[in-house]
N, C-alpha and C. Protein backbone atom coordinates (compact mmCIF):
# COMPACT_ATOMS: atom_id res chain seq x y z
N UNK A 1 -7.19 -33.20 10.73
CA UNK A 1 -7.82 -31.89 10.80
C UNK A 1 -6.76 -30.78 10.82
N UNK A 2 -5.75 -31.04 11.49
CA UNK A 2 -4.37 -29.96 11.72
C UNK A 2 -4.10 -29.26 9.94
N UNK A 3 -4.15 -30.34 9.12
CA UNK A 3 -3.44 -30.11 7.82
C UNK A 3 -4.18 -29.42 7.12
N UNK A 4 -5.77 -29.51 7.51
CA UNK A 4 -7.11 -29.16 6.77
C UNK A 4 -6.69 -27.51 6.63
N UNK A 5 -6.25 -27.49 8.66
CA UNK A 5 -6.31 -25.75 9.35
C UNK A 5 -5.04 -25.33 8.23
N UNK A 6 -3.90 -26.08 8.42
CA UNK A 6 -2.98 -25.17 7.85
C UNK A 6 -3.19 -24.95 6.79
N UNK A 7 -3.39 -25.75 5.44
CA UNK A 7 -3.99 -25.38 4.01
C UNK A 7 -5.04 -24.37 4.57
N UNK A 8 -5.74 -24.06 4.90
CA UNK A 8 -6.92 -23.14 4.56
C UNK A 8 -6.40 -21.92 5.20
N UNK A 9 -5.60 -22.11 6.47
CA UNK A 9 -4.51 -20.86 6.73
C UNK A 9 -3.37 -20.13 5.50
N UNK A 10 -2.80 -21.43 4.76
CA UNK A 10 -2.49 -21.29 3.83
C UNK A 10 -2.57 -20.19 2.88
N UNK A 11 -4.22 -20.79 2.59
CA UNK A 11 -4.82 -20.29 1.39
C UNK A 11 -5.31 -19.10 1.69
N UNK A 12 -5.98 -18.99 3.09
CA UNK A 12 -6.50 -17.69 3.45
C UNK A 12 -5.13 -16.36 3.43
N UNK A 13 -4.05 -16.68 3.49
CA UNK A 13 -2.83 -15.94 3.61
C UNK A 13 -2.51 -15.20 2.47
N UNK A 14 -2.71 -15.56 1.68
CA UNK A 14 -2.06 -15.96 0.16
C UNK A 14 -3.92 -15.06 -0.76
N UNK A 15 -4.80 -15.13 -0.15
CA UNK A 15 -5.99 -14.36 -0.56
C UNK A 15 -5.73 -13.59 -0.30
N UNK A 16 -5.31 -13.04 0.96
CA UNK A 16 -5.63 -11.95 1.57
C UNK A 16 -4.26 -10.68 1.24
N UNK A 17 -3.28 -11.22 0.45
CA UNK A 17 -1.88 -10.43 0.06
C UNK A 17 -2.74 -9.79 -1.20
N UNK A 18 -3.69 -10.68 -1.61
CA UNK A 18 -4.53 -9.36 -2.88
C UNK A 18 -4.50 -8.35 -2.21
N UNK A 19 -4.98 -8.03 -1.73
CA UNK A 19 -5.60 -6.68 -1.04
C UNK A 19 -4.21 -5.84 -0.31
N UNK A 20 -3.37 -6.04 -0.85
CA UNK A 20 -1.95 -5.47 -0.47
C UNK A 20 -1.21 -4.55 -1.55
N UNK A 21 -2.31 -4.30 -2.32
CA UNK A 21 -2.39 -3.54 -3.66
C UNK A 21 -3.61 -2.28 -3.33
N UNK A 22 -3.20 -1.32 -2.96
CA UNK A 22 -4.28 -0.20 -3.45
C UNK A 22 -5.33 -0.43 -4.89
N UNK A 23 -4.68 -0.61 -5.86
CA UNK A 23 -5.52 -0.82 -7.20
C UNK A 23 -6.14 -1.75 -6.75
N UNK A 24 -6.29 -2.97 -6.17
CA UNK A 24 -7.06 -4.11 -6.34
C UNK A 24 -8.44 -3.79 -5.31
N UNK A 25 -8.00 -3.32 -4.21
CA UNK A 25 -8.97 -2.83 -2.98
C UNK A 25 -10.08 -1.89 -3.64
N UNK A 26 -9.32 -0.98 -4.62
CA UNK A 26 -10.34 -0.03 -5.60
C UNK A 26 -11.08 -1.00 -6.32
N UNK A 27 -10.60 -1.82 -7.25
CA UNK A 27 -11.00 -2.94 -7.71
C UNK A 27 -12.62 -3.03 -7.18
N UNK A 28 -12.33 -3.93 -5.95
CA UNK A 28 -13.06 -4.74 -4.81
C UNK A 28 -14.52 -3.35 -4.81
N UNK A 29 -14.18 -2.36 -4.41
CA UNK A 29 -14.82 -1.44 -4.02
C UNK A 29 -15.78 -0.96 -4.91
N UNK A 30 -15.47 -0.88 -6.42
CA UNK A 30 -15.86 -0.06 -7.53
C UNK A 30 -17.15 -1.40 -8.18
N UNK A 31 -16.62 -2.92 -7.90
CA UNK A 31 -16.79 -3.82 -8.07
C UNK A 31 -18.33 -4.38 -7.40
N UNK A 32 -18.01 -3.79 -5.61
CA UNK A 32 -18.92 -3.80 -5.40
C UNK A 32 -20.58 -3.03 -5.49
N UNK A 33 -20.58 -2.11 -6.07
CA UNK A 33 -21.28 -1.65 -6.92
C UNK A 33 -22.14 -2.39 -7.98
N UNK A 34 -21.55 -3.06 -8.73
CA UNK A 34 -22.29 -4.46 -9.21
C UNK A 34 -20.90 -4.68 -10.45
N UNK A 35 -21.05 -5.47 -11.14
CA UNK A 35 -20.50 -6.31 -12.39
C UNK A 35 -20.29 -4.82 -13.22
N UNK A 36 -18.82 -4.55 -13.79
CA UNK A 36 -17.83 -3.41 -14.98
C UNK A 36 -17.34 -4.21 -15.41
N UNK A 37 -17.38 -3.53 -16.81
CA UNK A 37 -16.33 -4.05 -18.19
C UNK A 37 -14.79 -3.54 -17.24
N UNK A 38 -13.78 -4.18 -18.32
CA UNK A 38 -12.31 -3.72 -18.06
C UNK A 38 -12.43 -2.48 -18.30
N UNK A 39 -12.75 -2.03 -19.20
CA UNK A 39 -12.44 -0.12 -20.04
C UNK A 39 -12.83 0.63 -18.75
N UNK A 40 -13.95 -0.15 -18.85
CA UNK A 40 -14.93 1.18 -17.67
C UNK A 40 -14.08 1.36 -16.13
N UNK A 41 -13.47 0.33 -15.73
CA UNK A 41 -12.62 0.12 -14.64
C UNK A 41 -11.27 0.75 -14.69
N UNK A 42 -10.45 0.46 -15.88
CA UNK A 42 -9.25 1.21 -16.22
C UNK A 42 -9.69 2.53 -16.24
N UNK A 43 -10.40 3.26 -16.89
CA UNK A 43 -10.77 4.94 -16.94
C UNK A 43 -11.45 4.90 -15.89
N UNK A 44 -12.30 4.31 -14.74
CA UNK A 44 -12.40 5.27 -13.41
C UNK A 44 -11.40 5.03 -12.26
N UNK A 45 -10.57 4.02 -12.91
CA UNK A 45 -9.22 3.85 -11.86
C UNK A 45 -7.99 5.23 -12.06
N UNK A 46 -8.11 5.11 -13.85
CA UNK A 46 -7.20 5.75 -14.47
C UNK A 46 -5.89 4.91 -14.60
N UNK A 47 -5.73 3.64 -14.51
CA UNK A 47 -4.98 2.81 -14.67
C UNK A 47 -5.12 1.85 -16.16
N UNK A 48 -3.79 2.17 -16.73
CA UNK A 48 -3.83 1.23 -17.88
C UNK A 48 -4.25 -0.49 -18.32
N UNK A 49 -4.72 -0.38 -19.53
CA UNK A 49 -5.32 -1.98 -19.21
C UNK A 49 -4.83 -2.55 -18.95
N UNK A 50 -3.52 -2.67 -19.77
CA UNK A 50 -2.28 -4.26 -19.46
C UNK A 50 -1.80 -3.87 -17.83
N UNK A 51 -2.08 -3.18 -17.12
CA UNK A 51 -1.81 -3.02 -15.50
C UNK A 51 -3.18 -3.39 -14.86
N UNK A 52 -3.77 -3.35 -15.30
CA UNK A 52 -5.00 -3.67 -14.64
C UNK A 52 -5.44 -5.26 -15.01
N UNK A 53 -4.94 -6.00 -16.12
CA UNK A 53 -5.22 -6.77 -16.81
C UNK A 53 -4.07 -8.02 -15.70
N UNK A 54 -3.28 -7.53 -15.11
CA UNK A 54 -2.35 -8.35 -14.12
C UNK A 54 -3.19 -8.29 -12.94
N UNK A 55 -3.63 -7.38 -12.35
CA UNK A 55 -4.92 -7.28 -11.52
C UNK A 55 -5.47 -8.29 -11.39
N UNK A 56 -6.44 -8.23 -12.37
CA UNK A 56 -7.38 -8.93 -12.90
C UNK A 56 -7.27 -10.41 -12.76
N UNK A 57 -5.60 -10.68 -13.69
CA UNK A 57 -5.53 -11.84 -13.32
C UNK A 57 -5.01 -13.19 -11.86
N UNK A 58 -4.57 -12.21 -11.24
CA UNK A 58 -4.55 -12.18 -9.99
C UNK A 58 -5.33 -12.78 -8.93
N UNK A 59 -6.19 -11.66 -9.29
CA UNK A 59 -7.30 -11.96 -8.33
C UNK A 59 -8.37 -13.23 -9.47
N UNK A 60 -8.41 -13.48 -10.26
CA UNK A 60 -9.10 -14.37 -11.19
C UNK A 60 -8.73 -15.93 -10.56
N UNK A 61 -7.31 -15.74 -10.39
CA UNK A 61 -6.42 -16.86 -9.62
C UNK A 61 -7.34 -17.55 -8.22
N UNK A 62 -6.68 -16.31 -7.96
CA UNK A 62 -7.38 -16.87 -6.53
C UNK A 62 -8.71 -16.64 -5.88
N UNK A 63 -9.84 -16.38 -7.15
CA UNK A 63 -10.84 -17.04 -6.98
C UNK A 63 -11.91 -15.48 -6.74
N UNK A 64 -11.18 -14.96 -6.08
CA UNK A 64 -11.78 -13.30 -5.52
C UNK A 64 -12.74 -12.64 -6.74
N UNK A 65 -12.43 -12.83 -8.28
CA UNK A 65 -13.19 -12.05 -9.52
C UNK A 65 -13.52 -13.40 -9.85
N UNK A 66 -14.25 -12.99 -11.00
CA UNK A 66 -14.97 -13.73 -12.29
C UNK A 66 -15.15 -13.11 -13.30
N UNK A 67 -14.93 -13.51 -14.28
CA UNK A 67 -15.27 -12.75 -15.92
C UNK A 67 -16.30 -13.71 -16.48
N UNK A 68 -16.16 -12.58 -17.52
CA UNK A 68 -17.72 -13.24 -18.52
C UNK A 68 -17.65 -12.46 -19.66
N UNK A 69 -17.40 -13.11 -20.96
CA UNK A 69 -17.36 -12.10 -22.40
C UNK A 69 -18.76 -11.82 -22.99
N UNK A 70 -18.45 -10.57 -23.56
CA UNK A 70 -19.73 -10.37 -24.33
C UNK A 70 -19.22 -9.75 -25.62
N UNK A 71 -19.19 -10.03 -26.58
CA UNK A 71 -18.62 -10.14 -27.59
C UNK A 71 -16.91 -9.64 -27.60
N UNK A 72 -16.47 -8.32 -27.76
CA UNK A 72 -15.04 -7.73 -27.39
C UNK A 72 -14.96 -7.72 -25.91
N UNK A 73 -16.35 -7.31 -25.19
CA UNK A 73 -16.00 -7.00 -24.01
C UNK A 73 -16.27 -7.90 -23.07
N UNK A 74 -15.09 -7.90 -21.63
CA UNK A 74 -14.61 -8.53 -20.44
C UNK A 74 -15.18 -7.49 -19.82
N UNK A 75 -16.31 -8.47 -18.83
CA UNK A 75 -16.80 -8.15 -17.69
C UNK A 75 -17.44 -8.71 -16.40
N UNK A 76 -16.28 -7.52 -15.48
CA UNK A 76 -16.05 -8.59 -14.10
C UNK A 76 -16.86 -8.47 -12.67
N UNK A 77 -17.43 -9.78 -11.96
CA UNK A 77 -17.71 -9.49 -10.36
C UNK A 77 -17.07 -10.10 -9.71
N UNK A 78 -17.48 -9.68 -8.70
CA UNK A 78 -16.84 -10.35 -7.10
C UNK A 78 -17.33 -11.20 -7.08
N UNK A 79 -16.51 -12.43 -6.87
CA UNK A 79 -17.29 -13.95 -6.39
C UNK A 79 -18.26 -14.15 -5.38
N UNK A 80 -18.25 -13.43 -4.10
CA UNK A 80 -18.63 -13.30 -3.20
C UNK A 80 -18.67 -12.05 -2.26
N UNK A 81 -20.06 -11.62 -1.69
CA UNK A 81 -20.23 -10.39 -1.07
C UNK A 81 -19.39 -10.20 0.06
N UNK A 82 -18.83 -11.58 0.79
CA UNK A 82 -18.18 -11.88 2.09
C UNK A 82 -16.75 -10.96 1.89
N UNK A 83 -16.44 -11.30 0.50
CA UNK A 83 -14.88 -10.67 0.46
C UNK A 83 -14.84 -8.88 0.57
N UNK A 84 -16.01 -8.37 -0.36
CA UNK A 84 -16.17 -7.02 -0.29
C UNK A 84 -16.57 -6.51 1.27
N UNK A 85 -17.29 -7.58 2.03
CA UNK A 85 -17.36 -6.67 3.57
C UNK A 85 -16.03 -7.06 4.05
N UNK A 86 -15.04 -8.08 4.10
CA UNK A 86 -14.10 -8.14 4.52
C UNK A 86 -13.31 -6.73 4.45
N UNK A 87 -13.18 -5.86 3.07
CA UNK A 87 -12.35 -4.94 3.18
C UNK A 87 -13.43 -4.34 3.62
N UNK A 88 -14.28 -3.42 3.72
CA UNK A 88 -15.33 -2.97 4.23
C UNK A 88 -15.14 -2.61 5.92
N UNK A 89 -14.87 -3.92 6.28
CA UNK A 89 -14.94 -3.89 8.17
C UNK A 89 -13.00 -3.85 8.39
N UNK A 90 -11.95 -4.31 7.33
CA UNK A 90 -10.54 -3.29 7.67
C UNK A 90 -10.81 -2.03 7.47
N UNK A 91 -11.19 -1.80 6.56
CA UNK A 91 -11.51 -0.23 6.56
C UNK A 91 -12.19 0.76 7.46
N UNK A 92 -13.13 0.18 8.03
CA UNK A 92 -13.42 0.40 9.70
C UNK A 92 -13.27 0.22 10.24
N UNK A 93 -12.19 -0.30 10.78
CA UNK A 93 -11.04 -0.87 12.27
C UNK A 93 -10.16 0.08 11.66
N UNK A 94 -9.53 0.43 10.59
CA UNK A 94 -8.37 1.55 10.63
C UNK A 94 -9.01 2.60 10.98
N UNK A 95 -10.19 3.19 10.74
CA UNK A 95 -10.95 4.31 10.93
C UNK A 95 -11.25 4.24 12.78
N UNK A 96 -11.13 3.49 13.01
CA UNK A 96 -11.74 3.25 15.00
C UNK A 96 -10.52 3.67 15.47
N UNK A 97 -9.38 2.63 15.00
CA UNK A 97 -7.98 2.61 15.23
C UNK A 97 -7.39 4.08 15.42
N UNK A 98 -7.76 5.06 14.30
CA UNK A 98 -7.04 6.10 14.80
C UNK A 98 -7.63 6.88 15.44
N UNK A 99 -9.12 6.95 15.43
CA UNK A 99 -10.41 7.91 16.52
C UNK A 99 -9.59 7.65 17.66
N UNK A 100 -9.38 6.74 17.97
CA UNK A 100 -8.76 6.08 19.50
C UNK A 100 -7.70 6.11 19.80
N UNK A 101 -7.03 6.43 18.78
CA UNK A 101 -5.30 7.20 18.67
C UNK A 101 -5.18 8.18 19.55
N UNK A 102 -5.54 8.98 18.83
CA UNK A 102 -6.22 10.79 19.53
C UNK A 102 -6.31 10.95 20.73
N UNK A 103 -7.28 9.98 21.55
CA UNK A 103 -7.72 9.78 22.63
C UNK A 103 -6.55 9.37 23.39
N UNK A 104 -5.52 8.70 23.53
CA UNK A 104 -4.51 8.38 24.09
C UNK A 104 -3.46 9.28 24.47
């Protein structure tokens, strides 16, 4: 069971360095909204495709996106809703974090 914890510590480590990218967290965010082509994502990021296209593949890796063609066009979701509240609830612990700053 020890080896099970560390692989999945592992793996959870190594997921979670996605999100160590501003672009990708936008990603996650814009994403959750429902399923965007690449184009539509590059022009409301304002980030170029072949930069976004490393993104993409990235997170494709490790499981976080999914694609699906429709004829020219690549278009992507979140594998799972769990990952989008994950940044969701950091994003509200940094927001508590500094209310409570203040207060000190």
């Amino acid at each position: 069971m020890m080896a099970n914890s560390k692989t999945l510590c592992q793996r959870q480590a190594e997921f979670c360095s996605l999100f160590a990218h501003p672009v990708r967290i936008r990603l996650m965010l814009d994403l959750g909204e429902g399923e965007k082509s690449a184009g539509e994502l590059a022009e409301k990021l304002g980030v170029s495709q072949a930069n976004l296209s490393q993104h993409f593949r990235l997170m494709k890796d490790r499981r976080a996106l999914r694609c699906r063609k429709e004829g020219k066009m690549v278009y992507y979701r979140i594998t799972s809703p769990l990952f989008l509240q994950a940044i969701r609830l950091v994003r509200q612990g940094i927001l508590e974090a500094e209310a409570t700053q203040d207060d000190e």
